[in-house]
Protein backbone atom coordinates (compact mmCIF):
# COMPACT_ATOMS: atom_id res chain seq x y z
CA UNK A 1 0.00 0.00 0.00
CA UNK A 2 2.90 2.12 0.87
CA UNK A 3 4.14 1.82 -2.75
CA UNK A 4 0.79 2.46 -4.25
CA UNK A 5 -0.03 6.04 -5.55
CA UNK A 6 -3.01 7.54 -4.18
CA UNK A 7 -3.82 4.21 -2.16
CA UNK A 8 -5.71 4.82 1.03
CA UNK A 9 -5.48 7.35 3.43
CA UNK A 10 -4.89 6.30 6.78
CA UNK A 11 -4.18 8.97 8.69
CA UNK A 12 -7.63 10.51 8.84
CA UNK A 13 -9.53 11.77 12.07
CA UNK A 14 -12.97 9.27 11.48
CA UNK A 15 -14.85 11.95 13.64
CA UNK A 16 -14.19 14.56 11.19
CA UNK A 17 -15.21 12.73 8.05
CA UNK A 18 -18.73 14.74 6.64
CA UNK A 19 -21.21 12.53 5.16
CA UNK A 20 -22.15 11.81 1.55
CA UNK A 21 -25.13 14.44 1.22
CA UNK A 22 -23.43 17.05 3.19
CA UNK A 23 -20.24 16.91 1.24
CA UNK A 24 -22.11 17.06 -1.91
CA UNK A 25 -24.03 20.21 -0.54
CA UNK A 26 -21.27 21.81 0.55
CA UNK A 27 -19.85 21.60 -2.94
CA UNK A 28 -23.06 22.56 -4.83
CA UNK A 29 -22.81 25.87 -1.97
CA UNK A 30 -21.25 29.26 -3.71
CA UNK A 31 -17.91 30.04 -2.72
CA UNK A 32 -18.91 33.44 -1.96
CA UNK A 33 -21.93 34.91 -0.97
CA UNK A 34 -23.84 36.18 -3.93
CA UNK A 35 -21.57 34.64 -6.15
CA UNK A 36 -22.49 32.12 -8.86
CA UNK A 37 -19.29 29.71 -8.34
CA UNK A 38 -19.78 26.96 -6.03
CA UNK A 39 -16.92 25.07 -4.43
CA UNK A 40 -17.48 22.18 -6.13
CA UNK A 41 -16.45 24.06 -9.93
CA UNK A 42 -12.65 24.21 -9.37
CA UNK A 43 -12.71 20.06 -10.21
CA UNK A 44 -15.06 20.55 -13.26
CA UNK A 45 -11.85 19.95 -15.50
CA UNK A 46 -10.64 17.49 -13.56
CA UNK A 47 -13.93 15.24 -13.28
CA UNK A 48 -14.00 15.40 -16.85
CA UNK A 49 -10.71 14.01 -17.60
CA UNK A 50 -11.26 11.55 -14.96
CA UNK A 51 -14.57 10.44 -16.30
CA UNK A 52 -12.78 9.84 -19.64
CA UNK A 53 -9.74 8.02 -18.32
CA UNK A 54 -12.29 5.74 -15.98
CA UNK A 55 -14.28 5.15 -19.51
CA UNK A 56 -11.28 4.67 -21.01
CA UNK A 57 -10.19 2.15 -18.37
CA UNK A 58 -13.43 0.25 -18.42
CA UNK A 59 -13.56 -0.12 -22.47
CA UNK A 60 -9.56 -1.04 -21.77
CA UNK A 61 -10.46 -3.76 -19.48
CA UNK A 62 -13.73 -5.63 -21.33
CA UNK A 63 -11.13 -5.69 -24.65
CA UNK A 64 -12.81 -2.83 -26.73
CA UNK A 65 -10.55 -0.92 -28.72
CA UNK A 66 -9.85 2.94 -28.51
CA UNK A 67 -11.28 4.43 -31.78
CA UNK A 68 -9.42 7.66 -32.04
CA UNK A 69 -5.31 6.97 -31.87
CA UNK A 70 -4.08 10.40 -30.47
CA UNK A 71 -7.15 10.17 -27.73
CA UNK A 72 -5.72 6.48 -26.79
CA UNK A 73 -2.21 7.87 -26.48
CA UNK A 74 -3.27 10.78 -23.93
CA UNK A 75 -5.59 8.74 -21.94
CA UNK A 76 -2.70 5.43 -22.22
CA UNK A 77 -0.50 7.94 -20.20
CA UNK A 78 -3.29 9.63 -17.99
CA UNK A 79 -3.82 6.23 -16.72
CA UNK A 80 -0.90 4.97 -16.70
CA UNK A 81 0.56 8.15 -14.30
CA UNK A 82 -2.86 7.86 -12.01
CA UNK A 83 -2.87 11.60 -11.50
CA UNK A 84 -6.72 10.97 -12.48
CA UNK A 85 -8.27 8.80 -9.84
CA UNK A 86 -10.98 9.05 -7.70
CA UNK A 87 -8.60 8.97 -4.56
CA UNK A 88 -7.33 12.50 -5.17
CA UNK A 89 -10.27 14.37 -6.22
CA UNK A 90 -11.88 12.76 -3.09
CA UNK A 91 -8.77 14.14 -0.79
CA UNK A 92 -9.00 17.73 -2.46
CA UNK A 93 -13.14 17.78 -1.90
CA UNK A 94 -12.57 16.60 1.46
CA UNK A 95 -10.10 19.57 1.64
CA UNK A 96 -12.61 21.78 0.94
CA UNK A 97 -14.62 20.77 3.13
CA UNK A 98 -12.27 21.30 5.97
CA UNK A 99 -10.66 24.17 5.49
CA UNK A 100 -14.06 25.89 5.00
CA UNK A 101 -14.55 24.52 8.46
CA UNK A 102 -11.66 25.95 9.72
CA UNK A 103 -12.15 29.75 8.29
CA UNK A 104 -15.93 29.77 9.91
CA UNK A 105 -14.81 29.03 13.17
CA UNK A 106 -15.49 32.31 15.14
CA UNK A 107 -13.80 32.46 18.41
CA UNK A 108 -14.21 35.99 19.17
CA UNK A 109 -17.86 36.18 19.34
CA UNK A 110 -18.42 34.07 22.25
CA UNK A 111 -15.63 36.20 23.66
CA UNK A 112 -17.28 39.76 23.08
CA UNK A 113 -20.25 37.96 24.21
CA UNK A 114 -18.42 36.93 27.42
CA UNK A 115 -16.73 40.25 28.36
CA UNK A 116 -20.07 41.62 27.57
CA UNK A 117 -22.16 39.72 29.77
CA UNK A 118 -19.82 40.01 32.62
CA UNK A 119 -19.95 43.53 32.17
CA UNK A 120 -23.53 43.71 32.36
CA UNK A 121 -23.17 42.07 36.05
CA UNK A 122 -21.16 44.05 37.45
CA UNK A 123 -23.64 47.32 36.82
CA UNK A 124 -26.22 44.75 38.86
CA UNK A 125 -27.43 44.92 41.88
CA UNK A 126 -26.77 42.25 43.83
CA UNK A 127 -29.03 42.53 46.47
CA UNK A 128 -32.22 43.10 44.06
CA UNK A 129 -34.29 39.61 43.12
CA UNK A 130 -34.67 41.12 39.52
CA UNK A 131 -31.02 41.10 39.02
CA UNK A 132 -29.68 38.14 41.25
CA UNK A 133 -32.79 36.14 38.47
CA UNK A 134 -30.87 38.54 35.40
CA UNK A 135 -27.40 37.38 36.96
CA UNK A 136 -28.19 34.03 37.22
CA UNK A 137 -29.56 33.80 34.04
CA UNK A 138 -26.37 35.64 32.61
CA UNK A 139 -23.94 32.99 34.41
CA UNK A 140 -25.55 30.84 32.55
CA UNK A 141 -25.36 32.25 29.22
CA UNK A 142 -21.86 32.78 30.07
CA UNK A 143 -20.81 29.33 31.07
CA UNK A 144 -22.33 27.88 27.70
CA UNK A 145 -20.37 30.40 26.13
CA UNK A 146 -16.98 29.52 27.64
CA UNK A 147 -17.85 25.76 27.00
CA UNK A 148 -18.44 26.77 23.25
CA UNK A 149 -15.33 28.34 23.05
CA UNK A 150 -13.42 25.16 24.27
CA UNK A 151 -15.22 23.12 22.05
CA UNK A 152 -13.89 25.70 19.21
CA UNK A 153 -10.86 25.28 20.56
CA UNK A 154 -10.43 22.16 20.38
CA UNK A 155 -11.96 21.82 17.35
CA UNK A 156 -9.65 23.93 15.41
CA UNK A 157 -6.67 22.12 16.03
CA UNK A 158 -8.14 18.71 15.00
CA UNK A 159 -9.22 20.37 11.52
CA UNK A 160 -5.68 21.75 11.53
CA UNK A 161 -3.66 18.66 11.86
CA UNK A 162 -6.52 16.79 9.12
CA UNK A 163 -5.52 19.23 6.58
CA UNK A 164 -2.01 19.05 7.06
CA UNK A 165 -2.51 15.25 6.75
CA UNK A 166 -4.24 15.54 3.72
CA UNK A 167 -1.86 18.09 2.00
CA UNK A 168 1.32 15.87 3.41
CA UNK A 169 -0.80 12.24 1.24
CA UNK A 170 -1.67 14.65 -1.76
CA UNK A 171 2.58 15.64 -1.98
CA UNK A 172 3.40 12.21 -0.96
CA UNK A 173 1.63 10.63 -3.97
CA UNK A 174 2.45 13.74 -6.80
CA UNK A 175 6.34 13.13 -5.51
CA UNK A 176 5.18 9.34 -6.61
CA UNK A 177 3.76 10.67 -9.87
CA UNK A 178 7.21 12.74 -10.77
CA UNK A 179 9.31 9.58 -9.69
CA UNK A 180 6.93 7.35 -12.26
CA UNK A 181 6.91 9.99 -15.29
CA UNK A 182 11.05 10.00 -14.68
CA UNK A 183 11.30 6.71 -15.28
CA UNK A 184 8.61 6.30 -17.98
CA UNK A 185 10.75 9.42 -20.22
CA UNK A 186 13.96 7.45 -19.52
CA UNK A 187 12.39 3.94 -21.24
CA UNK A 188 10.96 7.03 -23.68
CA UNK A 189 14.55 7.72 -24.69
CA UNK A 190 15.60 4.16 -25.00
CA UNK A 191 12.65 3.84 -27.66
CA UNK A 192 13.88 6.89 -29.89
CA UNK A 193 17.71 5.82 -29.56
CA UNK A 194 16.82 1.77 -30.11
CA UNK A 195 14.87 0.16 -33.31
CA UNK A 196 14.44 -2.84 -32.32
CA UNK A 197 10.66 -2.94 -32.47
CA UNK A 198 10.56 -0.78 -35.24
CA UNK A 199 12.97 -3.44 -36.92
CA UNK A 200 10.66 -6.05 -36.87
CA UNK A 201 7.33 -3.91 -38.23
CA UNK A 202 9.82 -2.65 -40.88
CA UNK A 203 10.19 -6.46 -41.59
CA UNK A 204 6.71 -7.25 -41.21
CA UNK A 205 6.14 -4.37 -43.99
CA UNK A 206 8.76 -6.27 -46.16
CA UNK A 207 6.68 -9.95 -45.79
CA UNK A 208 3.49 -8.03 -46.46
CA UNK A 209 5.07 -7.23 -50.17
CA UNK A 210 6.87 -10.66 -50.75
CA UNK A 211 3.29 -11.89 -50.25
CA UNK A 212 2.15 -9.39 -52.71
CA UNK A 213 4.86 -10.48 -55.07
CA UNK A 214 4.04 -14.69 -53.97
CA UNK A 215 0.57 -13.79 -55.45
CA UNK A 216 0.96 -12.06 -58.97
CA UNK A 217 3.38 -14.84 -59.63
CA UNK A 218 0.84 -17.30 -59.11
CA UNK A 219 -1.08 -15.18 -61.86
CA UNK A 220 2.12 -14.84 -64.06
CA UNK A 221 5.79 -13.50 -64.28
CA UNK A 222 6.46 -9.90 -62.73
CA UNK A 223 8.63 -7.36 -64.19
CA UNK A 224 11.81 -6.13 -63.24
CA UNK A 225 10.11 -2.83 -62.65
CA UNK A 226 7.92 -4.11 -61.17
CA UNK A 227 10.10 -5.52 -58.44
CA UNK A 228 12.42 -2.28 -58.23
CA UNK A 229 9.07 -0.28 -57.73
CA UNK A 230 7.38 -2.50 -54.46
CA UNK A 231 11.33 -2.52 -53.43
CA UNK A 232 11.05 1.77 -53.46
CA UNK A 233 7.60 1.60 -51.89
CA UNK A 234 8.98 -0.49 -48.77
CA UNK A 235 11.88 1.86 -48.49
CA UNK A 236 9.31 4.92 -48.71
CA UNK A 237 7.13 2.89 -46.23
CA UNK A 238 9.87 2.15 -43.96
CA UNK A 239 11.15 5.62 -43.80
CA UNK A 240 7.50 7.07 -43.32
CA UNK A 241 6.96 4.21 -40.25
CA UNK A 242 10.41 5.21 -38.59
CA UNK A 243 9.28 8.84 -38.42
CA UNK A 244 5.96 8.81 -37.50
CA UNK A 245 6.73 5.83 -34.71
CA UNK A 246 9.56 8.74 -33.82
CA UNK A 247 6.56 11.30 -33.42
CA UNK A 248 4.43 9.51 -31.77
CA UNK A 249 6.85 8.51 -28.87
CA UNK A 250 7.93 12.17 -28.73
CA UNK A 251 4.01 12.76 -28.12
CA UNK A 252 3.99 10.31 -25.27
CA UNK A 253 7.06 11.95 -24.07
CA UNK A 254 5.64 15.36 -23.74
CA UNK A 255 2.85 14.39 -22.00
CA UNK A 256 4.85 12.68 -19.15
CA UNK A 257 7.19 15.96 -19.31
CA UNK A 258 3.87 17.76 -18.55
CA UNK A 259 2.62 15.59 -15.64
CA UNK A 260 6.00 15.73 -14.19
CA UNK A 261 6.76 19.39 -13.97
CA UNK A 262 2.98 20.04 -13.12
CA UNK A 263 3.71 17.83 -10.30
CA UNK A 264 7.11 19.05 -9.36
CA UNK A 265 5.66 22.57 -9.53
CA UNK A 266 2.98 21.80 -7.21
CA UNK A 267 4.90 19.54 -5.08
CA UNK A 268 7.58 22.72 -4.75
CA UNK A 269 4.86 25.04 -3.41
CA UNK A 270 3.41 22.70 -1.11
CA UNK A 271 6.36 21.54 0.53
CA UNK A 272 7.26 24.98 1.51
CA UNK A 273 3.88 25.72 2.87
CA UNK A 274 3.96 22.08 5.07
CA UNK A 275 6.87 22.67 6.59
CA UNK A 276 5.43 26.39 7.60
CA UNK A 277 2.59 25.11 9.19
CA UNK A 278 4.57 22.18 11.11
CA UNK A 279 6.58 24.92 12.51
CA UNK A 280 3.69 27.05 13.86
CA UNK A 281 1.87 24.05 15.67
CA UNK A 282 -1.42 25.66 15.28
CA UNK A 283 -0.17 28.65 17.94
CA UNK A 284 -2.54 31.39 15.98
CA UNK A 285 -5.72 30.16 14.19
CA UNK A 286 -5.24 33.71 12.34
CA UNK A 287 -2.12 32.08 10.71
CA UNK A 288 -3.40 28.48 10.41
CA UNK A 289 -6.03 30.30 8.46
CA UNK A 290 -4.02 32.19 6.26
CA UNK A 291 -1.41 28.95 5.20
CA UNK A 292 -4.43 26.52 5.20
CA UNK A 293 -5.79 29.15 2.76
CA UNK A 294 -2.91 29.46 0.91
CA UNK A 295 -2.70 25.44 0.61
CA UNK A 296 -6.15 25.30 -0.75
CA UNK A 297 -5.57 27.74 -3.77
CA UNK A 298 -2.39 25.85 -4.66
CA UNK A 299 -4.54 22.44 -4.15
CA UNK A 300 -6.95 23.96 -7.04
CA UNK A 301 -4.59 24.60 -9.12
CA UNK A 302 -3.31 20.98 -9.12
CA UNK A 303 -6.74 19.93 -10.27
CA UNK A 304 -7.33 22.92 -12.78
CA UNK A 305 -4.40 24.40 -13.69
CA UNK A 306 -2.70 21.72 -16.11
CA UNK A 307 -2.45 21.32 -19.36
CA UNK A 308 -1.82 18.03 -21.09
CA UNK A 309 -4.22 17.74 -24.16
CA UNK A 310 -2.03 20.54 -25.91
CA UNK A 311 1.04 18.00 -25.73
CA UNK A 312 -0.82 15.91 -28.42
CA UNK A 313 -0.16 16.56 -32.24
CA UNK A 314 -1.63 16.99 -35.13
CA UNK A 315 -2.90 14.01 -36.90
CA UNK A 316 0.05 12.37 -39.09
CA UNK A 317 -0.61 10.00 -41.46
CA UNK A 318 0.34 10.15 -45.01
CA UNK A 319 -3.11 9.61 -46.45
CA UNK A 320 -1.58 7.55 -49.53
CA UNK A 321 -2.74 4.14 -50.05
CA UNK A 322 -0.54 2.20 -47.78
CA UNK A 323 -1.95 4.31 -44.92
CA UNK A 324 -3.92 1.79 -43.69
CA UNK A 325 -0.65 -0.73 -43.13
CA UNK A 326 1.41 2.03 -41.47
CA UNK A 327 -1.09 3.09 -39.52
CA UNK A 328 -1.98 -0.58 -37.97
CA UNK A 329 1.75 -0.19 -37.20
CA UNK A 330 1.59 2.44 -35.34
CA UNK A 331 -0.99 0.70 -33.11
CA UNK A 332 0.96 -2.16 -32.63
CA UNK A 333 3.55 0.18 -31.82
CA UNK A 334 1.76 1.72 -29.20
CA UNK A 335 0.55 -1.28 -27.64
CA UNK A 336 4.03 -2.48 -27.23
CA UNK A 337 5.15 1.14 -25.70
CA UNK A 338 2.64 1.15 -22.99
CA UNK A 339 3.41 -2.90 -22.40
CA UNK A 340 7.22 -1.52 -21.39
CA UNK A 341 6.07 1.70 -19.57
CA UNK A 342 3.68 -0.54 -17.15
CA UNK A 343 6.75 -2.98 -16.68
CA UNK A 344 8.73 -0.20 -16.19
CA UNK A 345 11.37 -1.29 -18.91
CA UNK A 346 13.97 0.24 -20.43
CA UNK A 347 13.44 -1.58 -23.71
CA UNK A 348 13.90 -1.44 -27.48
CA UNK A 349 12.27 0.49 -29.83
């Protein structure tokens, strides 16, 4: 579990947790009053490239092909990197949720309230039944008061150390992320400097047109130009397969570039704010406020502020008539690329 990224989270105060429906109205709630955001919109990107890498997943898993190539290749790495998973937009909501607790808590008004009341009994008079009932009645209000304000008290701590908790598994896991899309761009590079995959499709491209040749023979002799023109086409081919194989692993590449320095960004301004808060030990809810605060904006931007569909290009394929062959190549291609980046390999290209 340890080695597992975004795996469970276990330490988490089980008193603190909200429930289903009140999480979901808290995000449906507007940010601001009179505003027309609600918490809840600072994951719409994210839910929507998580609800296409869990489709993507699903289809994955019951054998179904990916129709569009370039939309296989983004989502092959999205899943792949699990910066998408239901685990971290859970820990961010619950985030949310928290630290909204945490800049409601008033502690001062039960204090005015306090000084006020007391105030109020000493102008009494202590020998009057009126105000010995008003001063009773007071010491009262006074004592619930005081007993709301240790409840607050205590309260804000606990919400303190569950959001520092919950930022310290969010960095834990993106550090994970960064670690995984190093070592996926370093069996990236041994693809582009190898061939050895591309090799043996260059081969297979060869046996497709001996085939060709095996069956107009069986019709009747071939001429020499004949030969020297299929022998030009496979070169052509093989040139055309080398390059857009080369593309397409660049592609790959520059989405795992983008993952990891979105990550390594985010993972940079966290760890400063972390260690800020560990140092404070909740000693002014004023402060815990304003670095909780500060956690939660960069927390958003995690989940909003990335941009990986940009990395993909523009479609390549030739459009001539052997399009068809290169382009199955390409799949295969693929397949094997993603086959090495979940074993971790450094292998051949």
């Amino acid at each position: 579990m340890e080695t597992a990224i975004f795996g469970l989270r276990f330490k988490s105060h089980e008193a603190l947790q909200p429930a289903i429906e009140d999480l979901r109205l808290f995000l449906e709630s507007p940010r601001k009053e009179g505003k027309k955001e609600r918490h809840g919109d600072a994951l719409a990107n994210y839910l929507q490239h998580l609800a296409r890498v869990e489709e993507f997943e699903k289809d994955r898993q019951r054998g179904m092909g990916q129709t569009d190539f370039h939309e296989k290749m983004l989502l092959g790495v999205l899943s792949h990197s699990h910066f998408f998973t239901s685990s971290l937009k859970s820990a961010v909501e619950q985030y949310q949720y928290h630290c909204h607790a945490l800049m409601t808590i008033d502690l001062r008004k039960p204090l005015v309230f306090i000084k006020s009341a007391e105030e109020e009994i000493k102008r009494f008079n202590p020998k009057s039944k009126d105000d010995q009932t008003r001063m009773a009645r007071l010491r009262g209000m006074i004592d619930q008061r005081s007993k709301d304000l240790e409840t607050l008290k205590g309260h804000w701590p606990m919400l303190g150390d569950e959001l520092y908790h919950i930022a310290v598994y969010i960095t834990d896991n993106l550090l994970k992320i960064r670690k995984l899309c190093e070592s996926s761009i370093t069996v990236l590079v041994g693809l582009q400097i190898g061939g050895e995959k591309t090799g043996q499709m260059i081969e297979d491209i060869k046996a497709h047109f001996k085939e060709q040749v095996r069956e107009y023979l069986q019709l009747g002799p071939v001429t020499k130009q004949y030969v020297e023109s299929l022998q030009d086409e496979v070169a052509k081919l093989s040139k055309q397969l080398s390059q857009q194989v080369l593309e397409d692993i660049y592609a790959v590449t520059r989405v795992y570039e983008a993952l990891h320095d979105h990550a390594q960004k985010i993972v940079g301004e966290l760890d400063g704010l972390i260690r800020q808060v560990k140092s404070k030990q909740h000693k002014s809810i004023d402060e815990d406020r304003d670095l909780f605060g500060r956690i939660e904006k960069t927390l958003i931007s995690l989940v909003s502020d990335y941009h990986l569909d940009t990395a993909m290009p523009k479609d390549a394929r030739s459009g001539d008539k052997h399009d068809k062959l290169l382009f199955e190549k390409r799949k295969e291609m693929l397949d094997h690329l993603f086959d090495l980046l979940k074993k971790g390999m450094s292998g051949q290209g």
